[in-house]
N, C-alpha and C. Protein backbone atom coordinates (compact mmCIF):
# COMPACT_ATOMS: atom_id res chain seq x y z
N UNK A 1 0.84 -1.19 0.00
CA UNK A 1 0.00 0.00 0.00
C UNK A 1 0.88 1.24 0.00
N UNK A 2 0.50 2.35 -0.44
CA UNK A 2 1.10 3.54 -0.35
C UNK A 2 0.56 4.58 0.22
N UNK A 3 1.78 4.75 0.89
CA UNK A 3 1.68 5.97 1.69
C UNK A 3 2.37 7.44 1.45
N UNK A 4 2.29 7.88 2.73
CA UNK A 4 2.89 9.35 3.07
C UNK A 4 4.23 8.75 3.50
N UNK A 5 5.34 9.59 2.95
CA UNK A 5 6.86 8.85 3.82
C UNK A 5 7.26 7.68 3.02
N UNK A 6 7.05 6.79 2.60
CA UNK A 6 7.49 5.57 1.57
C UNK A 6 8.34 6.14 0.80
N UNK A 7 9.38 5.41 0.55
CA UNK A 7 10.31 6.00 -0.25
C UNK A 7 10.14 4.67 -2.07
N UNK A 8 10.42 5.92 -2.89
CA UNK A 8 10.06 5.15 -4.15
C UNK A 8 11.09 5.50 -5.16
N UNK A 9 10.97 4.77 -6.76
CA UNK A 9 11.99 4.85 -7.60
C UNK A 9 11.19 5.54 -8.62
N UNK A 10 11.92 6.07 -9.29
CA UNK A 10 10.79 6.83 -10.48
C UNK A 10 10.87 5.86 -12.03
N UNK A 11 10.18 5.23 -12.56
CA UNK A 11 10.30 4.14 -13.94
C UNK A 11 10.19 5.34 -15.11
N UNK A 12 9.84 5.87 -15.22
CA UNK A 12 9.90 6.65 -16.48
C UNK A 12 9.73 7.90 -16.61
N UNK A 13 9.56 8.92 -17.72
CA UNK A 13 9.74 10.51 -17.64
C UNK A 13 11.10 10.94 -17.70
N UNK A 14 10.99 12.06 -17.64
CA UNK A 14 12.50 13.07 -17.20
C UNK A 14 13.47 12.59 -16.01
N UNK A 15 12.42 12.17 -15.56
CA UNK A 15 13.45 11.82 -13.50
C UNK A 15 13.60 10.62 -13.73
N UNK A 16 13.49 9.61 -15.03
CA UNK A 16 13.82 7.92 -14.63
C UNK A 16 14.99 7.76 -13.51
N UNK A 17 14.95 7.04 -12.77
CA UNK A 17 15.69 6.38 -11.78
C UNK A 17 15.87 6.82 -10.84
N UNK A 18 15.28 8.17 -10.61
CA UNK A 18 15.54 8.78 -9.64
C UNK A 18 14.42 8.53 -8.20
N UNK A 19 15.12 8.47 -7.25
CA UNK A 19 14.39 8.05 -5.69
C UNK A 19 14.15 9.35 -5.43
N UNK A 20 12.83 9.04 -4.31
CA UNK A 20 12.60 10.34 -4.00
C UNK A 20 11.33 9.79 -2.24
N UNK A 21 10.95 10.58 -1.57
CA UNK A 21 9.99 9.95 -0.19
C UNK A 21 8.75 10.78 -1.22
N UNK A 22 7.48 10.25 -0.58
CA UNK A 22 6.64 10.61 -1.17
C UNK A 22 5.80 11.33 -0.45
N UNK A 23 5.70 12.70 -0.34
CA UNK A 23 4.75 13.68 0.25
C UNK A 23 3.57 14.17 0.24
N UNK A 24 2.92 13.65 -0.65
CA UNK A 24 1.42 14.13 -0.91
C UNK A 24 0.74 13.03 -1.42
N UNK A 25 -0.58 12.37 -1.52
CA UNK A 25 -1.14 11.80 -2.47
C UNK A 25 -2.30 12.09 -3.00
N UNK A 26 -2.93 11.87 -4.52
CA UNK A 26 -4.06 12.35 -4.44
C UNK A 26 -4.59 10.96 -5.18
N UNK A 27 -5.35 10.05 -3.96
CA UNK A 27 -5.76 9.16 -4.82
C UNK A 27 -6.88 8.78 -5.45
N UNK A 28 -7.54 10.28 -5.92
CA UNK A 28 -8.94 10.15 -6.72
C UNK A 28 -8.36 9.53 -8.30
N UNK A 29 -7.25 10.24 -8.57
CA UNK A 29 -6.55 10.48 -9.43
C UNK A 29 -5.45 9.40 -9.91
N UNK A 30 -5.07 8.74 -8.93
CA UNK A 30 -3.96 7.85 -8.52
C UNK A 30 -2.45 8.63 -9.04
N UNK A 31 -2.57 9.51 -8.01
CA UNK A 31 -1.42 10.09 -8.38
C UNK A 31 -0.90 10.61 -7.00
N UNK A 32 0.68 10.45 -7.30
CA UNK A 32 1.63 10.99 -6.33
C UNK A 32 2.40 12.13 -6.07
N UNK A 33 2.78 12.69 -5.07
CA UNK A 33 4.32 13.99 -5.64
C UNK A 33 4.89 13.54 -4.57
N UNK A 34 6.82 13.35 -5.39
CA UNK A 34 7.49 13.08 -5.04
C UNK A 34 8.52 14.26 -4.78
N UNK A 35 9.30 14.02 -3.48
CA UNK A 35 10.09 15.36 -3.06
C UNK A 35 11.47 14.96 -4.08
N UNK A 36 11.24 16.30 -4.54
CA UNK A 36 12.69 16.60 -5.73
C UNK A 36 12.20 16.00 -7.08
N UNK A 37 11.23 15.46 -7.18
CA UNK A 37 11.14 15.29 -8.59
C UNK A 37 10.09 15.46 -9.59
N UNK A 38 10.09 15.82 -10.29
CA UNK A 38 8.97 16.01 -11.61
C UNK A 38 8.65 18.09 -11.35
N UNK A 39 9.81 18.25 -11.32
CA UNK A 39 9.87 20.02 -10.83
C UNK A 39 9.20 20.80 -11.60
N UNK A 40 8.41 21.67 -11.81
CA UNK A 40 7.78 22.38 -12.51
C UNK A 40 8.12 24.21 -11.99
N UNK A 41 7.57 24.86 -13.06
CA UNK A 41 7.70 26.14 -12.55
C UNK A 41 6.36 26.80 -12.79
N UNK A 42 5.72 27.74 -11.33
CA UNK A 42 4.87 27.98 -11.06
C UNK A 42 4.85 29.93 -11.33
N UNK A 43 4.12 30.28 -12.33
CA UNK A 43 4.05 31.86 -11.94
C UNK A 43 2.93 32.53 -11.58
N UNK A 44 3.37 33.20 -10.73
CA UNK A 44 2.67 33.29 -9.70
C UNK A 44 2.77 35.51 -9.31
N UNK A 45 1.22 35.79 -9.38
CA UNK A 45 0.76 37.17 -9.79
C UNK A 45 0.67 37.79 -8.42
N UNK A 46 1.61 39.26 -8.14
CA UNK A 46 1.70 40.12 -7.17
C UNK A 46 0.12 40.19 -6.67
N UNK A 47 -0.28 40.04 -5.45
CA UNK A 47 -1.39 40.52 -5.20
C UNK A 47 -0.67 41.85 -3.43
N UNK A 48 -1.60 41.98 -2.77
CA UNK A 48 -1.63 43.38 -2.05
C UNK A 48 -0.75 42.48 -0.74
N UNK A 49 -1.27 40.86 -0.25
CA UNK A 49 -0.83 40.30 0.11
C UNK A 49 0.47 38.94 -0.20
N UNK A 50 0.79 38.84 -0.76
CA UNK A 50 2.01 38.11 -1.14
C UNK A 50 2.57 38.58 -2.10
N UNK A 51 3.87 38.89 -2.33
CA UNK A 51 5.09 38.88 -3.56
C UNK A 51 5.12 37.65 -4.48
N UNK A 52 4.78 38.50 -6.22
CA UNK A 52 4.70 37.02 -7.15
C UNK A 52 5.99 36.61 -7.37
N UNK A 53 5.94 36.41 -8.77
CA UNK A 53 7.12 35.65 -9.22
C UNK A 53 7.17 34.14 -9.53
N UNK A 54 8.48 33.70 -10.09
CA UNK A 54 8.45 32.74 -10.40
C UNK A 54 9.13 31.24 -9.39
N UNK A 55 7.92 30.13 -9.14
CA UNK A 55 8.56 28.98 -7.80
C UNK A 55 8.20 28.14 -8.65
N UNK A 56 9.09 27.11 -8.34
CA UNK A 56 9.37 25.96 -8.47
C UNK A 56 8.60 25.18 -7.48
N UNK A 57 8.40 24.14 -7.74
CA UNK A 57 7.16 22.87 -6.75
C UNK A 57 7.42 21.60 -7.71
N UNK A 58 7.30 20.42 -6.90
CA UNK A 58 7.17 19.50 -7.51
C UNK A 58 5.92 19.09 -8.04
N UNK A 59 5.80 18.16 -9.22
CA UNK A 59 4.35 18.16 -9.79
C UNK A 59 4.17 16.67 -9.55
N UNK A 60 2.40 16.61 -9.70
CA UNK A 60 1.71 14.88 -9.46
C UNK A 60 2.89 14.04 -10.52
N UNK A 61 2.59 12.77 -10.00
CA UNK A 61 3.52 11.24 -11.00
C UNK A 61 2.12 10.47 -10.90
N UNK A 62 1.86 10.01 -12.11
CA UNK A 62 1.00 9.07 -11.58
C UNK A 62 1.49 7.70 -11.08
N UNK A 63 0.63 6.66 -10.22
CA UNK A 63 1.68 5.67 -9.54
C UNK A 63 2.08 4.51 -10.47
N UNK A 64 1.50 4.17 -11.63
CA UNK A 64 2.12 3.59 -12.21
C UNK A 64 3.31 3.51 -12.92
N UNK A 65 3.89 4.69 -12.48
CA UNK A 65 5.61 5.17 -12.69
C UNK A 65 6.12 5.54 -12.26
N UNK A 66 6.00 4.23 -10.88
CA UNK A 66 6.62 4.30 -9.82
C UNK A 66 6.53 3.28 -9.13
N UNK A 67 7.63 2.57 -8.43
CA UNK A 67 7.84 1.02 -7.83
C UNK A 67 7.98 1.73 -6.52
N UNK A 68 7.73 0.79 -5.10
CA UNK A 68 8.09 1.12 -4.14
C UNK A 68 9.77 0.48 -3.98
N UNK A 69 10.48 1.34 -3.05
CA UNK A 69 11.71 0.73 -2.78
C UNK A 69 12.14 0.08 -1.71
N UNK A 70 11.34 0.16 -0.64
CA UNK A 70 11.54 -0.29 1.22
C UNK A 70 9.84 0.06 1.65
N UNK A 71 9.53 -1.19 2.10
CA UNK A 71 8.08 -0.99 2.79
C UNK A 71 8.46 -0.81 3.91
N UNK A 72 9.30 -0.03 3.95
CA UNK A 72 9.24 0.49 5.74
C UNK A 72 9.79 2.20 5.56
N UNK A 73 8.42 2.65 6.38
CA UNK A 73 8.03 3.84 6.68
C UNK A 73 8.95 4.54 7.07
N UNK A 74 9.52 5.96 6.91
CA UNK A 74 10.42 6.35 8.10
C UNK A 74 9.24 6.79 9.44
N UNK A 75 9.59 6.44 10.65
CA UNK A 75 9.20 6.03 11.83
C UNK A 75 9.83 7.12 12.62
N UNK A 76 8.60 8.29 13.49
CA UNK A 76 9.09 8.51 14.52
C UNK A 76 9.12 7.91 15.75
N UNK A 77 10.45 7.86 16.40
CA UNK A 77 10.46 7.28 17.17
C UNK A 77 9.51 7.97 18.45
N UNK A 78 8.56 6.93 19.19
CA UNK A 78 7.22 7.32 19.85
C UNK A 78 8.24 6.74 21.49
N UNK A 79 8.45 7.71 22.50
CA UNK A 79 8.48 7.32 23.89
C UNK A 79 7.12 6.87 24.61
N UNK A 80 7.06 5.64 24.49
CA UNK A 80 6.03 4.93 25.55
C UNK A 80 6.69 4.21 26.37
N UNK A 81 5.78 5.03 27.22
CA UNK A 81 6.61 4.27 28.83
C UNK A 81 5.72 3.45 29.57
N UNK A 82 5.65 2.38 29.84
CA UNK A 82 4.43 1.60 31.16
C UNK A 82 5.26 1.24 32.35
């Protein structure tokens, strides 16, 4: 199953081979964004409250181009004490 935190390999596109943890999902869509990859550039219009310009963000993968690499989560470590 996939999650938030799973770390994965990228199979095809611009980023082939590249690993990345996976931060967002949207699975109406079956799609993922992976940190550092599939980068896009976002422009983005001065309003009264924020400064525009041009950002960078990573964009959706869908998951079929993409293998998992370790089914193990990174884990915070939880202090339980009895």
């Amino acid at each position: 199953m996939i999650t938030k935190g799973i770390n994965v390999k990228i199979l095809t596109g611009k980023d082939k081979n590249k690993t990345g943890e996976i931060i967002e999902i949207d699975r109406n869509n079956n799609r993922v964004k992976i940190k550092g990859a599939n980068i896009i550039k976002k422009h983005v219009k001065t309003t009264k409250d924020k400064k525009g310009g041009i950002f960078e963000k990573e964009n959706f993968i869908h998951i079929s181009n993409i293998t998992i690499l370790k089914n193990e989560k990174k884990k915070k470590e939880s202090s339980k004490q009895k």
